[in-house]
C-alpha atoms as a PDB file:
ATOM      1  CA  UNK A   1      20.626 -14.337  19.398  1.00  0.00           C
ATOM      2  CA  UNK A   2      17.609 -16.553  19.481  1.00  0.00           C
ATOM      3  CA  UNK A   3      14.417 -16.534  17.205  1.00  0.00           C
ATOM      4  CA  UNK A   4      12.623 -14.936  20.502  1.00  0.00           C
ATOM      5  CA  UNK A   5      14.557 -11.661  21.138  1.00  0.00           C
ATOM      6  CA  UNK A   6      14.740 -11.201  17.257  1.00  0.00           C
ATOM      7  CA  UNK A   7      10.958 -10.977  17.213  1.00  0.00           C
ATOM      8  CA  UNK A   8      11.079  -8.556  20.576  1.00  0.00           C
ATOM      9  CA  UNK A   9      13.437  -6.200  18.909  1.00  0.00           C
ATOM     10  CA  UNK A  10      11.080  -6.365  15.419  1.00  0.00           C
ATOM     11  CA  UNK A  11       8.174  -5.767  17.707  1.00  0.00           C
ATOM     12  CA  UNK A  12       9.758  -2.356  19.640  1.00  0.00           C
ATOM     13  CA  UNK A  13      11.755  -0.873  16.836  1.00  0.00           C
ATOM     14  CA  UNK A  14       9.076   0.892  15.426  1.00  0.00           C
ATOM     15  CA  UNK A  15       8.666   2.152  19.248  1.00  0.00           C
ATOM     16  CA  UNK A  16      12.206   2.757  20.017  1.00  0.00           C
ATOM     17  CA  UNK A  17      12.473   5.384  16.208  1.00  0.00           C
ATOM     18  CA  UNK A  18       9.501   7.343  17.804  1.00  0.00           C
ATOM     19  CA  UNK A  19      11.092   7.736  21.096  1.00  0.00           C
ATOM     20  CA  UNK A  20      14.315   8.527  19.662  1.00  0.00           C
ATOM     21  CA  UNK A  21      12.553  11.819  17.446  1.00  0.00           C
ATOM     22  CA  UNK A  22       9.926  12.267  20.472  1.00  0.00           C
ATOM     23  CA  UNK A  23      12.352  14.876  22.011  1.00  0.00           C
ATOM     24  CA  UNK A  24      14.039  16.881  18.983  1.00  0.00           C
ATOM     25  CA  UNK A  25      14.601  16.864  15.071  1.00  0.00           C
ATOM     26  CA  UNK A  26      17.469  14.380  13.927  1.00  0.00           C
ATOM     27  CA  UNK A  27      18.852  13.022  11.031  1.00  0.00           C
ATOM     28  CA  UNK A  28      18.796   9.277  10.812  1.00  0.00           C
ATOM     29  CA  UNK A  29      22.192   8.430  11.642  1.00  0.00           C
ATOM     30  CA  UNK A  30      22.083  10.026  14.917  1.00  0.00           C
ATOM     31  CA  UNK A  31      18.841   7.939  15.499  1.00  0.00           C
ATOM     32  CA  UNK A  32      20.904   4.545  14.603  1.00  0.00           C
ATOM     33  CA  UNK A  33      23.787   6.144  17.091  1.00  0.00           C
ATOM     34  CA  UNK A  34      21.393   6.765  20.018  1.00  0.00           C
ATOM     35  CA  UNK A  35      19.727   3.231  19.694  1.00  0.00           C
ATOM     36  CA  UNK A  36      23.382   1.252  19.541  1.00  0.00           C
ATOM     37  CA  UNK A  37      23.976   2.439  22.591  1.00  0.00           C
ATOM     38  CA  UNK A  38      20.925   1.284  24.427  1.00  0.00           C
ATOM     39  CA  UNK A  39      21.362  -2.098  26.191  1.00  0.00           C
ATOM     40  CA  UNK A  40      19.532  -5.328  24.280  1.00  0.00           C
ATOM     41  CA  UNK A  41      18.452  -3.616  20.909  1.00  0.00           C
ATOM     42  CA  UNK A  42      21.266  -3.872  18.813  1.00  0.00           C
ATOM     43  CA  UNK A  43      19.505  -2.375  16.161  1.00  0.00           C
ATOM     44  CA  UNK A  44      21.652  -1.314  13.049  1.00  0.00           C
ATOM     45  CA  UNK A  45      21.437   0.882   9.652  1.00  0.00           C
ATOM     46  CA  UNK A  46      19.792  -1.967   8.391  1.00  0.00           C
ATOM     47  CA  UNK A  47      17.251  -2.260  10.348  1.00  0.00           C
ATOM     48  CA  UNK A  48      16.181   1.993  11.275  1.00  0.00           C
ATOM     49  CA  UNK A  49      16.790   2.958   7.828  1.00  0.00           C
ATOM     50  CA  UNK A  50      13.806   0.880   6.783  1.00  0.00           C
ATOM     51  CA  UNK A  51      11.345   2.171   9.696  1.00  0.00           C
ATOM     52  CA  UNK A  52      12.482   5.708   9.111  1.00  0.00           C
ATOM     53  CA  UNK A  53      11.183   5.357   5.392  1.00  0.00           C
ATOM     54  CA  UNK A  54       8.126   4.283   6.448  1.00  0.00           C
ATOM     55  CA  UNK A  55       6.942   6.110   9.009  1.00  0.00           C
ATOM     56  CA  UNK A  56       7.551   8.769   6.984  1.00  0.00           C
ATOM     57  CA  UNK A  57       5.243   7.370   4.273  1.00  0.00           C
ATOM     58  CA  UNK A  58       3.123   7.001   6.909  1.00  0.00           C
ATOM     59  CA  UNK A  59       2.768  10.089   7.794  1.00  0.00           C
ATOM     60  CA  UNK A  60       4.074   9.863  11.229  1.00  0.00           C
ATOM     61  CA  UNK A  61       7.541  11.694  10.147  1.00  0.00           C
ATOM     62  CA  UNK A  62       8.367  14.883   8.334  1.00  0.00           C
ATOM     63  CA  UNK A  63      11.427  15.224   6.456  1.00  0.00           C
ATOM     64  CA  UNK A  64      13.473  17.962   5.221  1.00  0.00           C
ATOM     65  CA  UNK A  65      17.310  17.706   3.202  1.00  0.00           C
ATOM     66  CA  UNK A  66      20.153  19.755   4.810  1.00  0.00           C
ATOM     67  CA  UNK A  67      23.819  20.015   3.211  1.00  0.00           C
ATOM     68  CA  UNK A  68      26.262  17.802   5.810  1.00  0.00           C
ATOM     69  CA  UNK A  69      29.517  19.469   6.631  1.00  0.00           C
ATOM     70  CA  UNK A  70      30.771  16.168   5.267  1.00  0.00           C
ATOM     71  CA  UNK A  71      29.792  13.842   2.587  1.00  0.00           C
ATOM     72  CA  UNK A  72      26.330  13.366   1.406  1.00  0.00           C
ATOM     73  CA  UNK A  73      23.476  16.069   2.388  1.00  0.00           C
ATOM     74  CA  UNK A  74      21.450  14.697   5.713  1.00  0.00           C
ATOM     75  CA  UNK A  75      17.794  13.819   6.136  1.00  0.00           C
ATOM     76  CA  UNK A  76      16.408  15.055   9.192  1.00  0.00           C
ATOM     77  CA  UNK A  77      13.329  13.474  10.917  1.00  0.00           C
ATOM     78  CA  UNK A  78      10.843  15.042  12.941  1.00  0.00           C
ATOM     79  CA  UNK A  79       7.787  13.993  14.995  1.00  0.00           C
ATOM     80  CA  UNK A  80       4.019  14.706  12.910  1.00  0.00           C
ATOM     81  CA  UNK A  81       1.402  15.681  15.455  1.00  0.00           C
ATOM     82  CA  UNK A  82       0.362  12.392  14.123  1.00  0.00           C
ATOM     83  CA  UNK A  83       3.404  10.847  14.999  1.00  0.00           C
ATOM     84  CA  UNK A  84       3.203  12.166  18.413  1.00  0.00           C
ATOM     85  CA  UNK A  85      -0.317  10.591  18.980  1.00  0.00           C
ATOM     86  CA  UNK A  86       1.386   7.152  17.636  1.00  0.00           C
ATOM     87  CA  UNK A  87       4.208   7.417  19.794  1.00  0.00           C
ATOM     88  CA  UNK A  88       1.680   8.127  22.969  1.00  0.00           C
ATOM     89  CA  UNK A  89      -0.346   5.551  21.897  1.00  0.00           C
ATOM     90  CA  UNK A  90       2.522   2.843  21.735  1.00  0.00           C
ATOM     91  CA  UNK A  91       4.344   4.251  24.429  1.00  0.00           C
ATOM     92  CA  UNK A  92       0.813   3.796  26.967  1.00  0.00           C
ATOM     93  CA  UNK A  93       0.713  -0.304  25.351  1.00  0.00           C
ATOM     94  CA  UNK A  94       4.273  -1.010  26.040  1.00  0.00           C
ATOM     95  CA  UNK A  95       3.778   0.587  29.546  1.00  0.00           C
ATOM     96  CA  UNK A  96       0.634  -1.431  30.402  1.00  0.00           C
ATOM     97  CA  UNK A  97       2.442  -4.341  29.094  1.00  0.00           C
ATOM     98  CA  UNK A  98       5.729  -3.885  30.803  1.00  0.00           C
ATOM     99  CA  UNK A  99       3.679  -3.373  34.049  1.00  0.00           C
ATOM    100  CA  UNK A 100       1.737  -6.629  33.799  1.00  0.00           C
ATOM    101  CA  UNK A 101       4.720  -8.873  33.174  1.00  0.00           C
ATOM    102  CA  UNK A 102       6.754  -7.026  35.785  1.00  0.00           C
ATOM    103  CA  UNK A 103       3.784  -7.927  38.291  1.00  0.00           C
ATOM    104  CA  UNK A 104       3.901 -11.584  37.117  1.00  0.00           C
ATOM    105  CA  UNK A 105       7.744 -11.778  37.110  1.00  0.00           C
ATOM    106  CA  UNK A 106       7.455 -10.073  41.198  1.00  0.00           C
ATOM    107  CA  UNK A 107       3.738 -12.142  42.233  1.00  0.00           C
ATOM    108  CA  UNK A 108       2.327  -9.012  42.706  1.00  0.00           C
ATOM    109  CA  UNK A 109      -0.609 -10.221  39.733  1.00  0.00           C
ATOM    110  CA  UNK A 110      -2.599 -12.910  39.970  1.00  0.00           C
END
């Protein structure tokens, strides 16, 4: 991996956590489980456990504790209605963004 796509994936992680929680309540390492799969991220516990803790110092998360049918209990993360409006709000970026370079990539943009 090159010092380029490192600094992608640090730039969308924060995106790809909110997307992740944007459709249901989960504890974090189903979030790690549902990004390892995705093609190019390769994010690991490493690097979600991190964002999760700060988003939800942020605000942007709630947490609650729940007793796991095995080993320690599980934190479960859910979407603020302020996390919602930052998820929107860096969803509608990345689109805009991802349209522009698509339009340079195809000549479609000036």
């Amino acid at each position: 991996m090159d010092a380029w796509e490192s600094q992608l994936r640090r730039g969308v992680v924060e995106l790809a956590v909110l997307a992740a929680l944007s459709r249901e309540e989960t504890y974090g390492y189903r979030v790690v489980e549902q990004l390892r799969q995705l093609a190019g991220l390769h994010f690991t516990e490493s690097t979600i456990y991190p964002v999760l803790t700060r988003l939800a110092g942020d605000g942007f998360l709630a947490v609650r504790t729940e007793p796991s049918p095995a080993g320690p209990p599980r934190r479960y993360y859910r979407l603020t209605p302020a996390g919602q409006r930052r998820f929107r709000q860096l969803k509608d970026r990345w689109q805009t963004l991802s349209q522009s370079l698509s339009g340079l990539f195809d000549g479609s943009l000036p």
